[in-house]
PDB file of N, CA and C in Angstrom:
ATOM      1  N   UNK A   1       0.840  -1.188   0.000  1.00  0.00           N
ATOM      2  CA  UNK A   1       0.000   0.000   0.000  1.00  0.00           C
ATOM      3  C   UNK A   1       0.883   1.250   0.000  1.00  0.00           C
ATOM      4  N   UNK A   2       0.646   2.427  -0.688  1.00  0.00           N
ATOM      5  CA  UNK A   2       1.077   3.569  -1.162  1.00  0.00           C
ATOM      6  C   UNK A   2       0.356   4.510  -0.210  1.00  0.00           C
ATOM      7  N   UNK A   3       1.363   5.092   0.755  1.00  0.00           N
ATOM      8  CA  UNK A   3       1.125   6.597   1.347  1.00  0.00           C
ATOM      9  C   UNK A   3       0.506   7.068   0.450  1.00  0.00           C
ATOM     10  N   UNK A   4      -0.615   8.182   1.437  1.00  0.00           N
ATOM     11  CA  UNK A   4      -1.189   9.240   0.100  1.00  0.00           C
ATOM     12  C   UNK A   4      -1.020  10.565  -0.189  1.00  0.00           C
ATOM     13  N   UNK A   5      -0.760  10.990  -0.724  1.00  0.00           N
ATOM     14  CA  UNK A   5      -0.359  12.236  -1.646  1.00  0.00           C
ATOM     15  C   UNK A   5      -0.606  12.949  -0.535  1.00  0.00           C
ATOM     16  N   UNK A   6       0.067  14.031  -0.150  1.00  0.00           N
ATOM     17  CA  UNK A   6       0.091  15.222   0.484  1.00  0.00           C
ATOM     18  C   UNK A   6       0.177  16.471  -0.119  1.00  0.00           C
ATOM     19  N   UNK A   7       0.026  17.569  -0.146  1.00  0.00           N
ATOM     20  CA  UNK A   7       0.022  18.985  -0.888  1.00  0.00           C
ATOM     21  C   UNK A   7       1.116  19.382   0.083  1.00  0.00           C
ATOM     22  N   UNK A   8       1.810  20.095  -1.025  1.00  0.00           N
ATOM     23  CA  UNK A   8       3.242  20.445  -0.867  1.00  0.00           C
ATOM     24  C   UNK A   8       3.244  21.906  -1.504  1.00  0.00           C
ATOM     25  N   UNK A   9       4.248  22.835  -1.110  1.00  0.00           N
ATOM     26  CA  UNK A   9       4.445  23.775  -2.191  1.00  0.00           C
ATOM     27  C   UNK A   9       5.271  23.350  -3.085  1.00  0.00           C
ATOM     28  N   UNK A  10       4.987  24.412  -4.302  1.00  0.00           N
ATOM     29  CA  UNK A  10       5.640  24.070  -5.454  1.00  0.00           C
ATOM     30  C   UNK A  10       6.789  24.529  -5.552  1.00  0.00           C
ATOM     31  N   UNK A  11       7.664  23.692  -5.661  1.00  0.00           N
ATOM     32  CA  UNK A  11       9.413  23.954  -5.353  1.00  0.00           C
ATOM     33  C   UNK A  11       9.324  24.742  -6.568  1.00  0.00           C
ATOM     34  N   UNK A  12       9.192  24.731  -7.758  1.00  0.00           N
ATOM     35  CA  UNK A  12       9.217  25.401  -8.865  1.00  0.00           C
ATOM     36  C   UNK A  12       8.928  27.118  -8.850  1.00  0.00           C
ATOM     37  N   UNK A  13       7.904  27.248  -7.944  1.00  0.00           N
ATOM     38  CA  UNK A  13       7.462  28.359  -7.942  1.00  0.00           C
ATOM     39  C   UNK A  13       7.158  29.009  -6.935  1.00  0.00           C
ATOM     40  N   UNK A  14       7.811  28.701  -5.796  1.00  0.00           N
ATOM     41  CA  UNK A  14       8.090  28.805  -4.365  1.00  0.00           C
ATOM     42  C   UNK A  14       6.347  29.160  -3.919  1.00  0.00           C
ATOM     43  N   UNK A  15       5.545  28.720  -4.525  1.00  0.00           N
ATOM     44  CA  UNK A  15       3.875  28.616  -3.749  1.00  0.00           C
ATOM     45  C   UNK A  15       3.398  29.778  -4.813  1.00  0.00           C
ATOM     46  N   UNK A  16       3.499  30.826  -5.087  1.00  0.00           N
ATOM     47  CA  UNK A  16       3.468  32.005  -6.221  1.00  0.00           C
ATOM     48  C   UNK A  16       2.710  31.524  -7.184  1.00  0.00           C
ATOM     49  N   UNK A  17       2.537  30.692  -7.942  1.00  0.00           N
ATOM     50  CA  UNK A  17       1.812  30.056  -8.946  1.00  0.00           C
ATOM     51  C   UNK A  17       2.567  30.931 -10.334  1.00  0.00           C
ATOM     52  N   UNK A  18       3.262  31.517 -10.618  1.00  0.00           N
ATOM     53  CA  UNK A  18       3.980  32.817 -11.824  1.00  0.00           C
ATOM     54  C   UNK A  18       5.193  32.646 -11.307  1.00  0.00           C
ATOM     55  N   UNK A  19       5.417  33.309 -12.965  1.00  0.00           N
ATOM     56  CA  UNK A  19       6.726  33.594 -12.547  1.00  0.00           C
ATOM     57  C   UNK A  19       7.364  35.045 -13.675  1.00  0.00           C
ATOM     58  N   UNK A  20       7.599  35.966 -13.218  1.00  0.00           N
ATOM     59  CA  UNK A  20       7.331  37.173 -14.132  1.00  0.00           C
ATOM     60  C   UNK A  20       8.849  37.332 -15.037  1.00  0.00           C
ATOM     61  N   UNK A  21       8.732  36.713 -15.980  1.00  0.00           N
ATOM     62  CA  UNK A  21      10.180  37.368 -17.006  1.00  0.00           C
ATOM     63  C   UNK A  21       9.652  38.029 -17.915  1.00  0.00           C
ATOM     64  N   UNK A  22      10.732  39.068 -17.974  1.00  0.00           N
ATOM     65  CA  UNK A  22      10.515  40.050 -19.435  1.00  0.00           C
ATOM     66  C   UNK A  22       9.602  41.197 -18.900  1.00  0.00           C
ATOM     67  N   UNK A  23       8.990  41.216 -18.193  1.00  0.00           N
ATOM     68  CA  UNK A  23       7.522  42.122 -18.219  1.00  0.00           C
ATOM     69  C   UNK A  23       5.772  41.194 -17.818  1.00  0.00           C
ATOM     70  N   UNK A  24       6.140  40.210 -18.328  1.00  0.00           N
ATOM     71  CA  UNK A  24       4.860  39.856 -18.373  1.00  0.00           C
ATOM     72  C   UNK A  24       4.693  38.470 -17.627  1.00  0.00           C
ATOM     73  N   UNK A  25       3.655  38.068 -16.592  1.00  0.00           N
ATOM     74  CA  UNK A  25       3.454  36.974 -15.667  1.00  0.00           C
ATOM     75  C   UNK A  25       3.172  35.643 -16.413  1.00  0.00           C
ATOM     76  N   UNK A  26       3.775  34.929 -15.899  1.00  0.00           N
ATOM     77  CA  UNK A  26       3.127  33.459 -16.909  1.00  0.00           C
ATOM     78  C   UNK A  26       2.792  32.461 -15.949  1.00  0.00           C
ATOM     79  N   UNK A  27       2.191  31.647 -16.067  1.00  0.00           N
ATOM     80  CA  UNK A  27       1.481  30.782 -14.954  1.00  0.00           C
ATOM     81  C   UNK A  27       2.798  29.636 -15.012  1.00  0.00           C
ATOM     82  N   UNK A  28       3.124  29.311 -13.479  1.00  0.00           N
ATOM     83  CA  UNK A  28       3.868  28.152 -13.517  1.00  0.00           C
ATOM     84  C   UNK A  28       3.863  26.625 -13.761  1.00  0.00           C
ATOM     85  N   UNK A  29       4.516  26.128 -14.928  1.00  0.00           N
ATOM     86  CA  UNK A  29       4.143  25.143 -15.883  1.00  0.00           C
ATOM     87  C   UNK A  29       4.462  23.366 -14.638  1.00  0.00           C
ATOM     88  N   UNK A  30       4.910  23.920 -13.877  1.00  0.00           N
ATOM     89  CA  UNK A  30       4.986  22.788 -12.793  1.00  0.00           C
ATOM     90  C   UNK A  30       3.667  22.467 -12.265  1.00  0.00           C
ATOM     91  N   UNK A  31       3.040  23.370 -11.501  1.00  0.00           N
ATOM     92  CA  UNK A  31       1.508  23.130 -10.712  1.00  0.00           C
ATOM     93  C   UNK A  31       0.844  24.154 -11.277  1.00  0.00           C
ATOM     94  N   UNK A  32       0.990  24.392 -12.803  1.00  0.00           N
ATOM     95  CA  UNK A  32      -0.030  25.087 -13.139  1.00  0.00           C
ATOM     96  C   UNK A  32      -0.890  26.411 -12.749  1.00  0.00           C
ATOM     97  N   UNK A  33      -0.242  27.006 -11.969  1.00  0.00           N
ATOM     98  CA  UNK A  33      -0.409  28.120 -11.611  1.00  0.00           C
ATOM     99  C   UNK A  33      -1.311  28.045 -10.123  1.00  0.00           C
ATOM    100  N   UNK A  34      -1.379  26.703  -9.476  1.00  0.00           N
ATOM    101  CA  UNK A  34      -1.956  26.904  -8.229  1.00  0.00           C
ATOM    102  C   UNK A  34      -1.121  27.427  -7.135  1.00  0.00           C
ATOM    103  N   UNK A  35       0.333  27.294  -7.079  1.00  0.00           N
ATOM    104  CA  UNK A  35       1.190  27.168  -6.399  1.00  0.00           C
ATOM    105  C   UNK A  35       1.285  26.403  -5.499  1.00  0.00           C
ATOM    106  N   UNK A  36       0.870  25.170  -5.112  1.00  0.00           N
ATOM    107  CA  UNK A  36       0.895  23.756  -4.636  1.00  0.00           C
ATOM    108  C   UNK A  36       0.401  22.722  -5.307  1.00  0.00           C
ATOM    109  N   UNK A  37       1.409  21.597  -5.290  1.00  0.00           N
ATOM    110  CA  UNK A  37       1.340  20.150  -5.879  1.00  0.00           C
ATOM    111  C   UNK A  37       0.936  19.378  -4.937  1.00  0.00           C
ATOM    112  N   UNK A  38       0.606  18.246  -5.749  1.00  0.00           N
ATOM    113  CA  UNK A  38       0.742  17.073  -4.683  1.00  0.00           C
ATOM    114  C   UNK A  38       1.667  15.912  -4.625  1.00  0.00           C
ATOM    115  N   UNK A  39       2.278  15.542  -3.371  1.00  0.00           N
ATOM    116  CA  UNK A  39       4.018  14.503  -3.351  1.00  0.00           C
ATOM    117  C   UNK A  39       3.682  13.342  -3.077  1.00  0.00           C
ATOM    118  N   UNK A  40       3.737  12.213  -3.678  1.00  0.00           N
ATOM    119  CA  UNK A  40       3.400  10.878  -3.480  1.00  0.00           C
ATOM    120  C   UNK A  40       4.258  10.403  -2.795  1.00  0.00           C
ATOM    121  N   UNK A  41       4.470   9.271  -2.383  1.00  0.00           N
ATOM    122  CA  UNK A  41       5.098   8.370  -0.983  1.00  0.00           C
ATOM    123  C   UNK A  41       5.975   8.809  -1.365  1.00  0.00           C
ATOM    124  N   UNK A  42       6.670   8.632  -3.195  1.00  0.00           N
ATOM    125  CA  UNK A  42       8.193   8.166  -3.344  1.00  0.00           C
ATOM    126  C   UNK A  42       9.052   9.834  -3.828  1.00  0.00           C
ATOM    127  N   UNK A  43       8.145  10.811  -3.114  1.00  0.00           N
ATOM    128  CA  UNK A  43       8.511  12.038  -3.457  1.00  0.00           C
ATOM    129  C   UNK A  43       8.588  12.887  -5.320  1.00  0.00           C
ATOM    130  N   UNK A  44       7.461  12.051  -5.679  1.00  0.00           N
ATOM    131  CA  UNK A  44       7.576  12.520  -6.997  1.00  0.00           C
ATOM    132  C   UNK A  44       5.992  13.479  -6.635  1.00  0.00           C
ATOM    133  N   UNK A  45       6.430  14.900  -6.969  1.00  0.00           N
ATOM    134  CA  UNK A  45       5.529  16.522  -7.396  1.00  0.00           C
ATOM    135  C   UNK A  45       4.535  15.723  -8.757  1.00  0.00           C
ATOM    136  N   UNK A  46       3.232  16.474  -8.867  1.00  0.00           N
ATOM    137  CA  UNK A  46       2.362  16.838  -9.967  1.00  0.00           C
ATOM    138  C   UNK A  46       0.995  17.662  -9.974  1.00  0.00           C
ATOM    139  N   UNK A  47       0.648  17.921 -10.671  1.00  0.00           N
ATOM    140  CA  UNK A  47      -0.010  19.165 -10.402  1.00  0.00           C
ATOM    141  C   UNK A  47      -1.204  18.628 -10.277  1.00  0.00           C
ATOM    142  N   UNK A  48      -1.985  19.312  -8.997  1.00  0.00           N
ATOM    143  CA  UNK A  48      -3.360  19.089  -8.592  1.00  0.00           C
ATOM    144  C   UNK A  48      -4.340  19.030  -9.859  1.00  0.00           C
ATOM    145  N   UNK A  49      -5.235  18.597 -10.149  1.00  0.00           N
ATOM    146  CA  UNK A  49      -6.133  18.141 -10.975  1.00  0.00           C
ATOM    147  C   UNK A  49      -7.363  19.436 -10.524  1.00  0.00           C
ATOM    148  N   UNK A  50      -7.890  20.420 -11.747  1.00  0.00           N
ATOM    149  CA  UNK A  50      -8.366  20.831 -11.001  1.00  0.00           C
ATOM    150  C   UNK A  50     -10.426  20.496 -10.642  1.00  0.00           C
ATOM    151  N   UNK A  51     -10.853  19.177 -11.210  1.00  0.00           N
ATOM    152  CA  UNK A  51     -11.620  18.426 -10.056  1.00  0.00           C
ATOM    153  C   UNK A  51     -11.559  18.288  -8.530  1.00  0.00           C
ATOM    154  N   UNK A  52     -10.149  18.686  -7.960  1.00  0.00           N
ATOM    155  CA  UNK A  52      -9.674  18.327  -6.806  1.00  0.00           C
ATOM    156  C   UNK A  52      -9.744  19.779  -5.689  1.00  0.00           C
ATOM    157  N   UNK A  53     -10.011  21.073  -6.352  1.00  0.00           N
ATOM    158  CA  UNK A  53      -9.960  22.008  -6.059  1.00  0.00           C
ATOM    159  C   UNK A  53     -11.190  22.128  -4.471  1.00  0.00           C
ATOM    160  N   UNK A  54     -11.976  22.187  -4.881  1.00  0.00           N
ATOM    161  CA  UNK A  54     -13.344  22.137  -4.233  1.00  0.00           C
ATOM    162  C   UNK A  54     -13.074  21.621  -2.795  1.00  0.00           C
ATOM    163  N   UNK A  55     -12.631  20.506  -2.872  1.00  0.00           N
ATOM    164  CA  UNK A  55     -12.252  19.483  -1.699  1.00  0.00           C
ATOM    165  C   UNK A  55     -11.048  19.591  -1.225  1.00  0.00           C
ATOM    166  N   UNK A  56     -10.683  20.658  -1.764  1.00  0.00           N
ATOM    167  CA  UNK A  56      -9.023  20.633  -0.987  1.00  0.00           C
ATOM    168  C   UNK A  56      -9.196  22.229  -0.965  1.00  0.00           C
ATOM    169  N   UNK A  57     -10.473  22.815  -0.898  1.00  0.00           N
ATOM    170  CA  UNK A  57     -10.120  24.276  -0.590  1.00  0.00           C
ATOM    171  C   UNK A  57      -9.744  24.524   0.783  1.00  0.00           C
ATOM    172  N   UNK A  58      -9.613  24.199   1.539  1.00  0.00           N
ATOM    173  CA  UNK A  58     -10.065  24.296   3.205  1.00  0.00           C
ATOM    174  C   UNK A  58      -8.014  24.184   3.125  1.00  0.00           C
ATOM    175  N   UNK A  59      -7.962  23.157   2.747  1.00  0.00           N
ATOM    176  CA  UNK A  59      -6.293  22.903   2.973  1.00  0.00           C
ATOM    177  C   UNK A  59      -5.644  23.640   2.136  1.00  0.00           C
ATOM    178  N   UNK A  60      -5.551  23.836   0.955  1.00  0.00           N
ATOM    179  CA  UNK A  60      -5.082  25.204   0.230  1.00  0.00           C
ATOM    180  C   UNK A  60      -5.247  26.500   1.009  1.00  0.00           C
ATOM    181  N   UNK A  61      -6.220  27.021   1.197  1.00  0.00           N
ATOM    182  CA  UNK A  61      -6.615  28.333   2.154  1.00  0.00           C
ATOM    183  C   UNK A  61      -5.370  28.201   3.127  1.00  0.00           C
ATOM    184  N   UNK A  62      -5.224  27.353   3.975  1.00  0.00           N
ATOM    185  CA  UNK A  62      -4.504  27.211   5.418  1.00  0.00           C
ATOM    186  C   UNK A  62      -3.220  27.298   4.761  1.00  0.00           C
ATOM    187  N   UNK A  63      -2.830  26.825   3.449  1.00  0.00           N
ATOM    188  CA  UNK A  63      -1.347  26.532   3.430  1.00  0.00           C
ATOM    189  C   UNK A  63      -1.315  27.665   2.643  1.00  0.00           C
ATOM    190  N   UNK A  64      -1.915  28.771   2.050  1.00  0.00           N
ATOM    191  CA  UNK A  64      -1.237  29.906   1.502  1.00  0.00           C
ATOM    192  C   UNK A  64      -1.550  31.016   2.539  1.00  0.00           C
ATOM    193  N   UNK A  65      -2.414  30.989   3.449  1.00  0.00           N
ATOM    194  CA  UNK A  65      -2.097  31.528   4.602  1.00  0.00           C
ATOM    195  C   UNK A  65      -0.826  31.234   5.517  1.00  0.00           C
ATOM    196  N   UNK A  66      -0.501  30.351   5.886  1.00  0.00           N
ATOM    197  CA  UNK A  66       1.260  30.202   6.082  1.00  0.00           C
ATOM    198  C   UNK A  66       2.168  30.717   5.282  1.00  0.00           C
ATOM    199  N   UNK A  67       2.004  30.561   4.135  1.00  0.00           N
ATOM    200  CA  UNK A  67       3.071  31.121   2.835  1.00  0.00           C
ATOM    201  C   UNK A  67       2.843  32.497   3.105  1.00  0.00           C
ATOM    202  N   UNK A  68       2.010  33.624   3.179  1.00  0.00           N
ATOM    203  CA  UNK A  68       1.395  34.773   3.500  1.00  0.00           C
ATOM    204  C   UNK A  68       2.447  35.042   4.521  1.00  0.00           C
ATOM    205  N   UNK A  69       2.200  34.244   5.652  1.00  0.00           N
ATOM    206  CA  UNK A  69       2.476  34.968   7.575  1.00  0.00           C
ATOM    207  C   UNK A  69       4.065  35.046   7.137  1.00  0.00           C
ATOM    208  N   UNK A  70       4.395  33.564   6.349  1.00  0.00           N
ATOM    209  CA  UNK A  70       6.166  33.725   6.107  1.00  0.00           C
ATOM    210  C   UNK A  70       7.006  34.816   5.557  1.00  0.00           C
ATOM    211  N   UNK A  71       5.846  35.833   4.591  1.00  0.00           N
ATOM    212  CA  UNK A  71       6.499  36.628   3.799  1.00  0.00           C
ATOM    213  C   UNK A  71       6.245  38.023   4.847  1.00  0.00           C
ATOM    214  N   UNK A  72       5.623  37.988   5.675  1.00  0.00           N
ATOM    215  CA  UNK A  72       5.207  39.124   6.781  1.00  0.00           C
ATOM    216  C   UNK A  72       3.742  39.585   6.609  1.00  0.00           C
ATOM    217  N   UNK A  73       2.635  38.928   6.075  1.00  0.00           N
ATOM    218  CA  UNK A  73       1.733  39.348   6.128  1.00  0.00           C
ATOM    219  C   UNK A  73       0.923  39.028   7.598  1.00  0.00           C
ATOM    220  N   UNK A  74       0.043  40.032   8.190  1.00  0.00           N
ATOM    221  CA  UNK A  74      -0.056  40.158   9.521  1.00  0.00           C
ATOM    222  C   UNK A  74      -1.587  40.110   9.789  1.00  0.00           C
ATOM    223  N   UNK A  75      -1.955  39.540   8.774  1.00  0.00           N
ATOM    224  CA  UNK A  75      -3.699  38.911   8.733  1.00  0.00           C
ATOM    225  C   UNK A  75      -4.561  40.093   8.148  1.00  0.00           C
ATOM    226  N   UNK A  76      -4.640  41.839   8.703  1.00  0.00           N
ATOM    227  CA  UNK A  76      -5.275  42.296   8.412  1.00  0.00           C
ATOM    228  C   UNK A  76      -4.912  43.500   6.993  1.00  0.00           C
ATOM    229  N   UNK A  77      -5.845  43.905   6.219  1.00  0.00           N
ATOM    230  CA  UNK A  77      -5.062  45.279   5.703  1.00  0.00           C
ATOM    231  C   UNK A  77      -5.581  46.597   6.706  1.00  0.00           C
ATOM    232  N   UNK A  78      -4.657  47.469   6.204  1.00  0.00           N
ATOM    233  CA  UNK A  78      -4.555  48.830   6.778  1.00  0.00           C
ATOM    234  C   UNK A  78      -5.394  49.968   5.907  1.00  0.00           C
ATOM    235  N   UNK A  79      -6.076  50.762   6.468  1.00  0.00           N
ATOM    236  CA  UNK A  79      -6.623  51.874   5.783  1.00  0.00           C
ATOM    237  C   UNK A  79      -5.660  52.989   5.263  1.00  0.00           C
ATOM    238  N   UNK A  80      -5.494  53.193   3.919  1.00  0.00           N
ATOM    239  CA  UNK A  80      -4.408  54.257   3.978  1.00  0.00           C
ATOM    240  C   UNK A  80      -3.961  55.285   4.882  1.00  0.00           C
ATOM    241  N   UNK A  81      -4.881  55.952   5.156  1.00  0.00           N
ATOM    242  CA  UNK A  81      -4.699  56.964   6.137  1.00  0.00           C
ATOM    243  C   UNK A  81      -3.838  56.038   7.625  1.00  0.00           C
ATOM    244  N   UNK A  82      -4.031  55.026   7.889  1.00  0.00           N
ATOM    245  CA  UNK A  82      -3.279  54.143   8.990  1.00  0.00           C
ATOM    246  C   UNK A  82      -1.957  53.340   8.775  1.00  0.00           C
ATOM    247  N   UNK A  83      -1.705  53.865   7.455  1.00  0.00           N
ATOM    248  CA  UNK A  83      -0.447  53.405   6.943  1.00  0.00           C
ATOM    249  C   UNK A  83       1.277  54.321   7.157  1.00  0.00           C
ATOM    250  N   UNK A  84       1.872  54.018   7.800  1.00  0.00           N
ATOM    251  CA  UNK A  84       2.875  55.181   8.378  1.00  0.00           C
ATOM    252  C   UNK A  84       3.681  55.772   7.338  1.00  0.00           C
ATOM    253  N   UNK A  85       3.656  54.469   6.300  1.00  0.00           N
ATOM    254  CA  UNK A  85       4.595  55.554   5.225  1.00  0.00           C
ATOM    255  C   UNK A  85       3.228  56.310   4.132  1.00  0.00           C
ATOM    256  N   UNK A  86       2.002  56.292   4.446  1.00  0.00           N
ATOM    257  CA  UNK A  86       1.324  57.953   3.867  1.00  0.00           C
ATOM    258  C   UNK A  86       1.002  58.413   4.735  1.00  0.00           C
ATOM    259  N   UNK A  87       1.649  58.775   6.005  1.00  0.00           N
ATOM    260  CA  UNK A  87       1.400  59.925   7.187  1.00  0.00           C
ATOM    261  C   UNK A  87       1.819  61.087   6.342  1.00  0.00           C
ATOM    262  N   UNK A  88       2.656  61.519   5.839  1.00  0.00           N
ATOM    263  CA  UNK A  88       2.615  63.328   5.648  1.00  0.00           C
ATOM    264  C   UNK A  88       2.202  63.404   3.921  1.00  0.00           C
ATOM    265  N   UNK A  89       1.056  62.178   3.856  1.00  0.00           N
ATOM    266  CA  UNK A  89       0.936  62.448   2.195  1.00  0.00           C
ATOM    267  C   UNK A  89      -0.392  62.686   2.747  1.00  0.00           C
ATOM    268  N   UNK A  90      -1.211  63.052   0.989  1.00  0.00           N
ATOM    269  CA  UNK A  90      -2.621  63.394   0.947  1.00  0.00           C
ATOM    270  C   UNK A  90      -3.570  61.824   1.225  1.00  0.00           C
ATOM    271  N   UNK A  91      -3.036  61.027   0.876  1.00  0.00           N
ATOM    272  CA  UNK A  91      -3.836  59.490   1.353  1.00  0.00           C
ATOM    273  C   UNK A  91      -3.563  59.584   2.875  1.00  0.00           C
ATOM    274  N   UNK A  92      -2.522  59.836   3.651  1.00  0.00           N
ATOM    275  CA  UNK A  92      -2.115  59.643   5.150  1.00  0.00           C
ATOM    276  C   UNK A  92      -3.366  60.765   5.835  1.00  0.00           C
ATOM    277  N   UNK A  93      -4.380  61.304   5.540  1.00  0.00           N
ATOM    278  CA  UNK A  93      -5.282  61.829   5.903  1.00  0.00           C
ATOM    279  C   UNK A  93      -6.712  61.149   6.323  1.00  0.00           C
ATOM    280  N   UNK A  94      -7.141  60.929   7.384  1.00  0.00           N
ATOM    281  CA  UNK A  94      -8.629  60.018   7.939  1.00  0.00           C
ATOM    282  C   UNK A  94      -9.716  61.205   7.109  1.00  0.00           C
ATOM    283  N   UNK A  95     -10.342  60.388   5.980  1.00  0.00           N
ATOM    284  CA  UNK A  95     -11.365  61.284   5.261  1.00  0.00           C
ATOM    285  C   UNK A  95     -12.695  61.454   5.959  1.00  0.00           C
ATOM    286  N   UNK A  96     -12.723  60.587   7.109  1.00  0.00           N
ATOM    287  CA  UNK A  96     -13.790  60.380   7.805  1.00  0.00           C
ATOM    288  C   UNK A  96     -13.942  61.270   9.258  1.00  0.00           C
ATOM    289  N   UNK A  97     -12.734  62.145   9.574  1.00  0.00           N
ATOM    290  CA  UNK A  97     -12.041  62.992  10.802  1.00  0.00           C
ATOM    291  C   UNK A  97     -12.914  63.870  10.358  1.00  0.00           C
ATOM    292  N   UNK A  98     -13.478  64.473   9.755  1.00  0.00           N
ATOM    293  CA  UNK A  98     -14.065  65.881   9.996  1.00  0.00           C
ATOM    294  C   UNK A  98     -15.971  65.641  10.078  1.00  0.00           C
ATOM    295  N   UNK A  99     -16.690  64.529   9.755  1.00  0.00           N
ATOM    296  CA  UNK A  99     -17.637  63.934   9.951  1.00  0.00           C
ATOM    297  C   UNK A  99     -17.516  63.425  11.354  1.00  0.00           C
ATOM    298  N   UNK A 100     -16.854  63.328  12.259  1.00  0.00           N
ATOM    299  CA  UNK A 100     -16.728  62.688  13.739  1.00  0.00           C
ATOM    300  C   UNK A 100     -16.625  64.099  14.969  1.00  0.00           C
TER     301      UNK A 100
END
């Protein structure tokens, strides 16, 4: 009996699903632009099927949320005006401060 496939990132495309030369983005020809494969017992990568999507959303979600936290993303976005590098610009202004 054969271990079963696990979802892996795509060594090819470090989870990114692209890869941008020249100017212009092209989908990565390894996992097809999902940016995770799946690794069978004997460590051989191939690209998710995408029938398989649906049922593996829950585990995709979780694992590009890790890929996310790794690169410094911090769960939420920021309102411009709450952003420190547009404090002395015209976006670094609360448009909503003079209604309060």
């Amino acid at each position: 009996m054969t271990a079963p496939d696990s979802i892996m990132r795509c060594a090819s495309c470090d989870g990114f699903g692209w890869f941008e030369d020249g100017g212009g983005g092209e989908d990565c020809d390894w996992c097809r632009g999902v940016g995770y494969v799946y690794r069978d017992g004997q460590g051989r990568d191939r690209p998710i099927p995408q029938g398989d999507f649906a049922a593996l959303a829950t585990d995709l979600e979780a694992l590009e949320l890790q890929r996310l936290r790794e690169l410094g993303y911090q769960g939420s976005a920021k309102k411009p005006w709450q952003q420190a590098i547009r404090k002395d610009s015209k976006l670094g202004r609360d448009p909503y401060a003079d209604d309060k």
